[in-house]
PDB file of N, CA and C in Angstrom:
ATOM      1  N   UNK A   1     -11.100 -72.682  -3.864  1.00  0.00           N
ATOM      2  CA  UNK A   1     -11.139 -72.548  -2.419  1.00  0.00           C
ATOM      3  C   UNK A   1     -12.247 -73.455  -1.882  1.00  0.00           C
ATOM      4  N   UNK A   2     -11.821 -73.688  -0.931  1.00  0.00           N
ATOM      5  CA  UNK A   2     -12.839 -74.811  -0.722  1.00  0.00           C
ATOM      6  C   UNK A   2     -13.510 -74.597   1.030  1.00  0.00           C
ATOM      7  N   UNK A   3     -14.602 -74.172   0.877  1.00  0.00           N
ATOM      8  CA  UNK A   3     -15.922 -73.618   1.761  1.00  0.00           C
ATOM      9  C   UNK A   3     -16.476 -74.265   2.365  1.00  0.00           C
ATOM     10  N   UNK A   4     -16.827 -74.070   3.926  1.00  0.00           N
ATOM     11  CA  UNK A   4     -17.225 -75.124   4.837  1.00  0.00           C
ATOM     12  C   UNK A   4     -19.048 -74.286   5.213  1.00  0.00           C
ATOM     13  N   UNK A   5     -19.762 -74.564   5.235  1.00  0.00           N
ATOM     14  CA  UNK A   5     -20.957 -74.392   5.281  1.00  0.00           C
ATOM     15  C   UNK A   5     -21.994 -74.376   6.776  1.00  0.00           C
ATOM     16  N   UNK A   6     -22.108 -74.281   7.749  1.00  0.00           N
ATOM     17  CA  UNK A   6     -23.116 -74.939   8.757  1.00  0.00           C
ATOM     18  C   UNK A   6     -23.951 -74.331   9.038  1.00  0.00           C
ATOM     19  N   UNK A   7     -24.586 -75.252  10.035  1.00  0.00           N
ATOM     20  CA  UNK A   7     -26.040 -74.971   9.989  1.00  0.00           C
ATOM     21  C   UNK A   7     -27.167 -74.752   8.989  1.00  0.00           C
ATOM     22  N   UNK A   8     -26.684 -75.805   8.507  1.00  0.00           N
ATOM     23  CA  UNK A   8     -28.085 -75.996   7.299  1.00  0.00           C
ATOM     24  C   UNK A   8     -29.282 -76.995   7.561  1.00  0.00           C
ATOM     25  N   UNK A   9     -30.346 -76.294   7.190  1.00  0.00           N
ATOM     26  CA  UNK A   9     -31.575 -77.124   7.172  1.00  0.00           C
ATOM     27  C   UNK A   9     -31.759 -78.309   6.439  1.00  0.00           C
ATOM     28  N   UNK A  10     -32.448 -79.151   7.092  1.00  0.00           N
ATOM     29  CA  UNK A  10     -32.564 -80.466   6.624  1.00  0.00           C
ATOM     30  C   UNK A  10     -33.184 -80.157   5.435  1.00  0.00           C
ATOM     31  N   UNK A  11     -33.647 -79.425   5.253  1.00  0.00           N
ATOM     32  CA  UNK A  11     -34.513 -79.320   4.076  1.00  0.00           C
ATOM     33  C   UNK A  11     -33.446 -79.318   2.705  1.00  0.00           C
ATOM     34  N   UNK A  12     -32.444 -78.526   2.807  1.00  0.00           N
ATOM     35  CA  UNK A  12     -31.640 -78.381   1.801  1.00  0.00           C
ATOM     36  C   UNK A  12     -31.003 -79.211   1.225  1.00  0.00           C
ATOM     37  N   UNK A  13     -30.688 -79.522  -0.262  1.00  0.00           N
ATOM     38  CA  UNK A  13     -30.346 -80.681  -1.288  1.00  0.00           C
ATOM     39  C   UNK A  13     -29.005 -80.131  -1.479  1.00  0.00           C
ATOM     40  N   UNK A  14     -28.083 -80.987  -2.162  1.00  0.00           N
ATOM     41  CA  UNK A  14     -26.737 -80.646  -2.731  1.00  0.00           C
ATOM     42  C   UNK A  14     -27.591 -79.388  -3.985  1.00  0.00           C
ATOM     43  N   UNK A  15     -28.416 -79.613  -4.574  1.00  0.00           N
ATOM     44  CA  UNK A  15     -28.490 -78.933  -6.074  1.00  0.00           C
ATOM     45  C   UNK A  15     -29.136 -77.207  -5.486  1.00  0.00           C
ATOM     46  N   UNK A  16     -29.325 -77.139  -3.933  1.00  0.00           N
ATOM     47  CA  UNK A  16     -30.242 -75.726  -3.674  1.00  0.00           C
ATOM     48  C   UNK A  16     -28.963 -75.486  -3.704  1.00  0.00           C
ATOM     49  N   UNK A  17     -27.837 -76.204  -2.288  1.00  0.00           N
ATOM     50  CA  UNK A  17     -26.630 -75.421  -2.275  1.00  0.00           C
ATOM     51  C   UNK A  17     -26.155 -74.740  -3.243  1.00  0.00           C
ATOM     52  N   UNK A  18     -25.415 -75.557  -4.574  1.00  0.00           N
ATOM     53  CA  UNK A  18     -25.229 -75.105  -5.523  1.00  0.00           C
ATOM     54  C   UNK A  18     -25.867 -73.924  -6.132  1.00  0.00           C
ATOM     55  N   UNK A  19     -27.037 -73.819  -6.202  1.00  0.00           N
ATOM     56  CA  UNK A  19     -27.412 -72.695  -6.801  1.00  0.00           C
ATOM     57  C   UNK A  19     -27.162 -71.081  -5.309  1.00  0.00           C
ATOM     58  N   UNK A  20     -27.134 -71.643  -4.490  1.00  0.00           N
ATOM     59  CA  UNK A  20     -26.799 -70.219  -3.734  1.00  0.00           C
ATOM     60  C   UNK A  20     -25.629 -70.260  -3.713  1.00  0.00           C
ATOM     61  N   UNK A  21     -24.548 -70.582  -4.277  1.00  0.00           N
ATOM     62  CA  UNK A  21     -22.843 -70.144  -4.089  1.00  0.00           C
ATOM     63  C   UNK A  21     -22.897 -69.822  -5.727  1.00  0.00           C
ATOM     64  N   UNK A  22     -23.586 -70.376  -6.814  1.00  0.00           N
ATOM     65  CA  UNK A  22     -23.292 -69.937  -7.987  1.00  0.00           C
ATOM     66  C   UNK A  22     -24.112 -68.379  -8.104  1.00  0.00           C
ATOM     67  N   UNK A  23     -24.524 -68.352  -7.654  1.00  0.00           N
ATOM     68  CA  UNK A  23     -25.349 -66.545  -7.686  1.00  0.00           C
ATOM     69  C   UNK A  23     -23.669 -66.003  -7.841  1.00  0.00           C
ATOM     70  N   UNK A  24     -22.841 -66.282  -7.391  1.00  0.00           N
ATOM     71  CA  UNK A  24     -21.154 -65.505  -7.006  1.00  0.00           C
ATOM     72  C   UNK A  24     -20.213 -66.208  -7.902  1.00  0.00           C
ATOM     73  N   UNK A  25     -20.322 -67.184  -8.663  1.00  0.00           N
ATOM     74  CA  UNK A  25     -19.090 -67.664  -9.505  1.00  0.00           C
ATOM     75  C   UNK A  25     -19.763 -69.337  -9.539  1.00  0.00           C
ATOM     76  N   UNK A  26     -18.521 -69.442 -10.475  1.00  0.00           N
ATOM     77  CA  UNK A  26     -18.451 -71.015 -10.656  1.00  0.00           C
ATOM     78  C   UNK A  26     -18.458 -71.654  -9.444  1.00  0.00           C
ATOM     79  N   UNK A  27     -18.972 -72.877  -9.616  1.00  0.00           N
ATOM     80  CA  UNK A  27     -18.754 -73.444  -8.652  1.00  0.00           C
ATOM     81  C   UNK A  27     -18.571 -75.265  -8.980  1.00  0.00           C
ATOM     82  N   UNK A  28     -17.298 -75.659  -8.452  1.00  0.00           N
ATOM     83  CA  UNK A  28     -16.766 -77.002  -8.904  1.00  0.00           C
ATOM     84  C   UNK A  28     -18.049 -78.073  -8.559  1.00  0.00           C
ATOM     85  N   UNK A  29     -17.620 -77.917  -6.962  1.00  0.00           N
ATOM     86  CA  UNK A  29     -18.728 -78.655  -6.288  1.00  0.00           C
ATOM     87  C   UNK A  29     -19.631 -78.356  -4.945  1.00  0.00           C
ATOM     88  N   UNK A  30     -20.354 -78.929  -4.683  1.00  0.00           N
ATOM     89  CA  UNK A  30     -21.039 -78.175  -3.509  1.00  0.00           C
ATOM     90  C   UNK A  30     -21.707 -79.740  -2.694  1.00  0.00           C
ATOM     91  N   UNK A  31     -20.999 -80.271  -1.302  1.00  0.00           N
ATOM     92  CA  UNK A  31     -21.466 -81.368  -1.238  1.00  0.00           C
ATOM     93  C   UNK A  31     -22.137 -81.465   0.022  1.00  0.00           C
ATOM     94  N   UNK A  32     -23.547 -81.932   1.046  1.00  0.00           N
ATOM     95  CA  UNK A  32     -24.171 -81.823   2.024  1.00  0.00           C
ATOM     96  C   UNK A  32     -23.386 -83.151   2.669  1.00  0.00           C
ATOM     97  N   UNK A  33     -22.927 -83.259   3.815  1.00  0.00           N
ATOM     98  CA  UNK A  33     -22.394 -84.388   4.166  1.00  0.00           C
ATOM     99  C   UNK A  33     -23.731 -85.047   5.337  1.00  0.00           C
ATOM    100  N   UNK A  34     -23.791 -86.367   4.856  1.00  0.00           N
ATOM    101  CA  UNK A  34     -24.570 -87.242   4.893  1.00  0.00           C
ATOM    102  C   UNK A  34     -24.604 -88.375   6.339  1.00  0.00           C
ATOM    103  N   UNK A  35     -25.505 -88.460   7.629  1.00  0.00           N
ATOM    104  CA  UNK A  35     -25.392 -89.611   8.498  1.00  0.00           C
ATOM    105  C   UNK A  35     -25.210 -90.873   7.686  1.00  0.00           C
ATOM    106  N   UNK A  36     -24.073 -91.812   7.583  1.00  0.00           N
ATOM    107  CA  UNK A  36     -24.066 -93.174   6.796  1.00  0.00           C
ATOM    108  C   UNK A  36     -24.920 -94.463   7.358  1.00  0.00           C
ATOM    109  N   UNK A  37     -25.352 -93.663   8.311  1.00  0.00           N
ATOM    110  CA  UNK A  37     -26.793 -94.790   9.156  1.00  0.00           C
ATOM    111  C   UNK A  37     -27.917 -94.045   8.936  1.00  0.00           C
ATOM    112  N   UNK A  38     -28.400 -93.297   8.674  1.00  0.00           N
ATOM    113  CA  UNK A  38     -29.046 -92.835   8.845  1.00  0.00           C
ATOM    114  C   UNK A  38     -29.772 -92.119   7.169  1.00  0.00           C
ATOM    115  N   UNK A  39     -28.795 -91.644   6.555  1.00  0.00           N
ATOM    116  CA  UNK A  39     -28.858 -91.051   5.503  1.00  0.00           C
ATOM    117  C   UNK A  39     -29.609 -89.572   5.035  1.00  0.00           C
ATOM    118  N   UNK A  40     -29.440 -89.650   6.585  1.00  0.00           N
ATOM    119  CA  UNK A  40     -29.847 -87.902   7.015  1.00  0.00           C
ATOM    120  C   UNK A  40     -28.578 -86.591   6.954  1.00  0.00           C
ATOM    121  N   UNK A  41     -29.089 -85.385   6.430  1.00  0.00           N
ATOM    122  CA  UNK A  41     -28.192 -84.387   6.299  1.00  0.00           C
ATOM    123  C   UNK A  41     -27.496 -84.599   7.665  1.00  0.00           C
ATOM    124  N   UNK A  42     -25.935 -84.389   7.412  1.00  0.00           N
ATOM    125  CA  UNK A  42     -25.816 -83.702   8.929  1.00  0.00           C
ATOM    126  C   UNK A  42     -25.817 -81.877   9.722  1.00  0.00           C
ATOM    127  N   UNK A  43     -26.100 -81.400   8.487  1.00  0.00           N
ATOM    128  CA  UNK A  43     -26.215 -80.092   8.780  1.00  0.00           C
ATOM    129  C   UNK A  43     -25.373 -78.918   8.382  1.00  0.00           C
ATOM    130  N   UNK A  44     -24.270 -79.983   7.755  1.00  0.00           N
ATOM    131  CA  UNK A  44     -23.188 -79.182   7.044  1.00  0.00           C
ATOM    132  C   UNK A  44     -22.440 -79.474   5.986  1.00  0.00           C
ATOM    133  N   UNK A  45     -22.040 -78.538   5.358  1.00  0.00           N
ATOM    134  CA  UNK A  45     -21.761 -79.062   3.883  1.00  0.00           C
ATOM    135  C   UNK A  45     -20.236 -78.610   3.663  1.00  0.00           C
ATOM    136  N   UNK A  46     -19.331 -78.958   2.263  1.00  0.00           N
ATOM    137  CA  UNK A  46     -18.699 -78.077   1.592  1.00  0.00           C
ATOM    138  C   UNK A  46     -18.686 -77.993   0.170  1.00  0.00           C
ATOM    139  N   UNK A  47     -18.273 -76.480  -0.241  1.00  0.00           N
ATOM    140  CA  UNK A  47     -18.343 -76.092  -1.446  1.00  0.00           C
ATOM    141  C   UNK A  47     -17.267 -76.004  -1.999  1.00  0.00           C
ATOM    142  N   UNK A  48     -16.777 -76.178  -2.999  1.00  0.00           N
ATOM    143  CA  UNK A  48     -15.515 -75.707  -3.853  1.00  0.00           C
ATOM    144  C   UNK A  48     -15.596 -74.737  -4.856  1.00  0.00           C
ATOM    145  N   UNK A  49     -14.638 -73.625  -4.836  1.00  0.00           N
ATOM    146  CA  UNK A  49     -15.262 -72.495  -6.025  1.00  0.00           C
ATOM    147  C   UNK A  49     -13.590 -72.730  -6.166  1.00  0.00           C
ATOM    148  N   UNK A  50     -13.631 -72.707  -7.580  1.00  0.00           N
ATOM    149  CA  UNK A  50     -12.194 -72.538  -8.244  1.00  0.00           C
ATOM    150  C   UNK A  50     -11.313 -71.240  -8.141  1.00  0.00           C
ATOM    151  N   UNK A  51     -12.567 -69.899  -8.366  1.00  0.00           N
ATOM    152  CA  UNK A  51     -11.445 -68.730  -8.161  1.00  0.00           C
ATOM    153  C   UNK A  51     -11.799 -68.069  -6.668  1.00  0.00           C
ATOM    154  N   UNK A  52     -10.773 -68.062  -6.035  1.00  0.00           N
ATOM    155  CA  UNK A  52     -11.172 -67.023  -4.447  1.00  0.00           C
ATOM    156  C   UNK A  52     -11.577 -66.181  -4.306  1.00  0.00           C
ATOM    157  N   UNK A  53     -11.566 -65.692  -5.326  1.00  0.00           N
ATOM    158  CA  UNK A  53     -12.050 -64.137  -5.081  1.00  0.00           C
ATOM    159  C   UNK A  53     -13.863 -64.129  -5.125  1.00  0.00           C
ATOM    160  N   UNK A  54     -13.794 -64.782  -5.939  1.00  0.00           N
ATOM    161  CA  UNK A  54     -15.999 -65.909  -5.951  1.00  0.00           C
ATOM    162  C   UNK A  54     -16.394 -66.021  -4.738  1.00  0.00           C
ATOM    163  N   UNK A  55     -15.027 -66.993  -4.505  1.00  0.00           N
ATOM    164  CA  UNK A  55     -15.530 -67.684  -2.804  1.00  0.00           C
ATOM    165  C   UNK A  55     -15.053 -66.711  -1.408  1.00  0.00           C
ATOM    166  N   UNK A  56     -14.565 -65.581  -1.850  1.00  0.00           N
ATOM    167  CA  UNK A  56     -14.528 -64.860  -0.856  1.00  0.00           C
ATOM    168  C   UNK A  56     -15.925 -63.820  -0.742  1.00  0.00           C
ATOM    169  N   UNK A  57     -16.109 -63.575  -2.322  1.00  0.00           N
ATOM    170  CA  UNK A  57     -17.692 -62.795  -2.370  1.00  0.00           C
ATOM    171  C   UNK A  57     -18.158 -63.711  -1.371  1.00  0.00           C
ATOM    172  N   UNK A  58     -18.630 -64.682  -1.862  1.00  0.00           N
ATOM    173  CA  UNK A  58     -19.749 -65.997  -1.716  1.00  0.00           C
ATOM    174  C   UNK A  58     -19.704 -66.012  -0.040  1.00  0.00           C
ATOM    175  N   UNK A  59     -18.878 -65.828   0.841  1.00  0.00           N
ATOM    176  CA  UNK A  59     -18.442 -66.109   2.124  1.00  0.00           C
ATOM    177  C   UNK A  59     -19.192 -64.960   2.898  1.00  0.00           C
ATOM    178  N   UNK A  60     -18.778 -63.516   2.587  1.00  0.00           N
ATOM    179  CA  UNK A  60     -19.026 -62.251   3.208  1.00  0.00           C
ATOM    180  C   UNK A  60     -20.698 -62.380   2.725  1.00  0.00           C
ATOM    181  N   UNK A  61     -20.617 -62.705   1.952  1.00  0.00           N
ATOM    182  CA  UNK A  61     -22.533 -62.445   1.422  1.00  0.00           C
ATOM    183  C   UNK A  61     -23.540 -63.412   1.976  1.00  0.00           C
ATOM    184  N   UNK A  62     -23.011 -64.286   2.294  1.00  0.00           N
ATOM    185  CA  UNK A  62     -23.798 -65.403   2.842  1.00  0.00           C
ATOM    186  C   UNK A  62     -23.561 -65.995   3.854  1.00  0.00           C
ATOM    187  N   UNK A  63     -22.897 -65.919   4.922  1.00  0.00           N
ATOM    188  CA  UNK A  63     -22.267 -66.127   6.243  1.00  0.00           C
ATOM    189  C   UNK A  63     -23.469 -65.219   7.092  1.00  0.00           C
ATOM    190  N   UNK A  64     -24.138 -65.926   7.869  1.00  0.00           N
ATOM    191  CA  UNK A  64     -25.404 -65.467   8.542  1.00  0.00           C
ATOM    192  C   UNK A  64     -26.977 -65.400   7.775  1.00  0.00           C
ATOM    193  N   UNK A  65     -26.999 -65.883   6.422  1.00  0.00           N
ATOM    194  CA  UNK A  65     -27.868 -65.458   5.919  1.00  0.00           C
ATOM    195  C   UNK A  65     -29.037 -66.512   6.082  1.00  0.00           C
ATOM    196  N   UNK A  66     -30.125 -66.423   6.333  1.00  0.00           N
ATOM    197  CA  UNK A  66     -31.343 -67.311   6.840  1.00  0.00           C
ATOM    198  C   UNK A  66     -31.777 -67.995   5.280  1.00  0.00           C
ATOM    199  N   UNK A  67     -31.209 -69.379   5.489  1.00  0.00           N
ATOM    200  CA  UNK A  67     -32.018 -70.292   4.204  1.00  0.00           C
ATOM    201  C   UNK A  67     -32.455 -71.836   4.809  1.00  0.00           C
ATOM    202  N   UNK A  68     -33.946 -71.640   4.244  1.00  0.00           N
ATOM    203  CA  UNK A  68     -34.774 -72.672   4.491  1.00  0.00           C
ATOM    204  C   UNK A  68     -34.872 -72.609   6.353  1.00  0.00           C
ATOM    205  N   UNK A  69     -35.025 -70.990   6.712  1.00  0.00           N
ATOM    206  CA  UNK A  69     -35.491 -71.009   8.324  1.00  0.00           C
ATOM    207  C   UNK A  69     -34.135 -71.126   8.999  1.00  0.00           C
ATOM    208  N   UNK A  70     -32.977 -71.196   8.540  1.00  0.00           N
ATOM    209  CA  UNK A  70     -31.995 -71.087   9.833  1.00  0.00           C
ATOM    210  C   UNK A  70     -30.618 -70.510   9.134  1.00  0.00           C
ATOM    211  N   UNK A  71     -29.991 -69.370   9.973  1.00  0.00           N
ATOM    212  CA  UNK A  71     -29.191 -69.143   9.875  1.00  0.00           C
ATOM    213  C   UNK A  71     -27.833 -69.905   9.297  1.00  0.00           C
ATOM    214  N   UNK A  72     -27.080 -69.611   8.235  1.00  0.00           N
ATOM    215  CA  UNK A  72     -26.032 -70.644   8.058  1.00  0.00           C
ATOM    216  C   UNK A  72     -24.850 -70.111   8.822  1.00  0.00           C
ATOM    217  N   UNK A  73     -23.997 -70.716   8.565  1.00  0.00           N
ATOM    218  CA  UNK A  73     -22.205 -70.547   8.848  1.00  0.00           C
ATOM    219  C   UNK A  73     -21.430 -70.363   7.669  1.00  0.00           C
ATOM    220  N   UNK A  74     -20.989 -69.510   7.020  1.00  0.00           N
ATOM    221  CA  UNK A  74     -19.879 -69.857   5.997  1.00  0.00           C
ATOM    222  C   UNK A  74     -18.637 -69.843   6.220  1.00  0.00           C
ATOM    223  N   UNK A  75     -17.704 -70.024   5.875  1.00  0.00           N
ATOM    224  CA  UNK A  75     -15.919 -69.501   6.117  1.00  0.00           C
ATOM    225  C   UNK A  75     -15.344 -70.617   5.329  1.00  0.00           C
ATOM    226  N   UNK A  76     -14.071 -70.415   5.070  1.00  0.00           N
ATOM    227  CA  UNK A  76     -13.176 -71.096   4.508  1.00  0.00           C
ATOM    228  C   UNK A  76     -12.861 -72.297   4.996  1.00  0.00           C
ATOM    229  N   UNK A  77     -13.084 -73.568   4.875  1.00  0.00           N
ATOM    230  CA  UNK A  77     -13.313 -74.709   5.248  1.00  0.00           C
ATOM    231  C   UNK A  77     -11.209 -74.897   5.547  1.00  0.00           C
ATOM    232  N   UNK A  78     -11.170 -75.418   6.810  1.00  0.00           N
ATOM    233  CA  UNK A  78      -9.803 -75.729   7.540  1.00  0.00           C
ATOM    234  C   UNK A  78      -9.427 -76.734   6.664  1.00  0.00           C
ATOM    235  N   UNK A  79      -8.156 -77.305   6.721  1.00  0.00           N
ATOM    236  CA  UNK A  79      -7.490 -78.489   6.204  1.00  0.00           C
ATOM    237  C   UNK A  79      -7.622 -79.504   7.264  1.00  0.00           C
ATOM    238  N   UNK A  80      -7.802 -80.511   6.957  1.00  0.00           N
ATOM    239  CA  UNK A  80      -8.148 -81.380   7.746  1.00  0.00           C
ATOM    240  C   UNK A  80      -6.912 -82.336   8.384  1.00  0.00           C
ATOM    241  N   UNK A  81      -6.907 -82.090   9.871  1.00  0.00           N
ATOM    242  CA  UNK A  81      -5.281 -82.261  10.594  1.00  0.00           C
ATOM    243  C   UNK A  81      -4.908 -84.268   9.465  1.00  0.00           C
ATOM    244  N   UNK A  82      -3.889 -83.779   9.866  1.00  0.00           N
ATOM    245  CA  UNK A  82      -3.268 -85.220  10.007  1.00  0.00           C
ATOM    246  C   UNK A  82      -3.341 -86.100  10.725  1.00  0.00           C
ATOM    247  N   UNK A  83      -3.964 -87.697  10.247  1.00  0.00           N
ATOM    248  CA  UNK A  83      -3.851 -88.511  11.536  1.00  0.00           C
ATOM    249  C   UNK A  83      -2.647 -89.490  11.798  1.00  0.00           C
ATOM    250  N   UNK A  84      -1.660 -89.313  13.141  1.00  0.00           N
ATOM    251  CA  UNK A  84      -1.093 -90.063  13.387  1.00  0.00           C
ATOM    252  C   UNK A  84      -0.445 -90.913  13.120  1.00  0.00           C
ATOM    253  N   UNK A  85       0.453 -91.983  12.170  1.00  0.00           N
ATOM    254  CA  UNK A  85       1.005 -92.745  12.142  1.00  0.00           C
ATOM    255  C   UNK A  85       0.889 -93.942  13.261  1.00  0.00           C
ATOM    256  N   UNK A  86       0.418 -94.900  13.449  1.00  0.00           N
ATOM    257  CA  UNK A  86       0.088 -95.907  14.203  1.00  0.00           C
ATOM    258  C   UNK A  86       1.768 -96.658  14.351  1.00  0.00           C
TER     259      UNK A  86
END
């Protein structure tokens, strides 16, 4: 399942993420998405946990929970629409 993350502190690395979704299961990957000018967090990440039932713990348990000073966002990360045919 694959987990959409926000409001994360700049402070936070791909390797903290990881360790707060593995407290709940495996976890494939866990990635902070990055300004490409800048090379600054943008504040939100996603995670991939292979079994749902992990990433549904992982969601209810940590959805509001204050790391590194600010509240996060968790939920099940949307599919990302389709673009258009030109």
């Amino acid at each position: 399942m694959n987990i959409y993350v926000g409001n994360l502190s700049y402070k936070m690395n791909d390797n903290d993420l990881e360790a707060t979704f593995a407290k709940f299961g495996a976890v494939k990957s866990a990635k902070i998405i990055m300004d490409k000018e800048t090379g600054r967090s943008k504040g939100f990440a996603f995670v991939e946990m292979p079994h749902a039932r992990e990433a549904i713990k992982a969601i209810k348990a940590l959805n509001t929970l204050r790391l590194h000073g600010t509240g996060i966002r968790v939920k099940q990360a949307e599919d990302k629409p389709e673009k258009p045919e030109a």
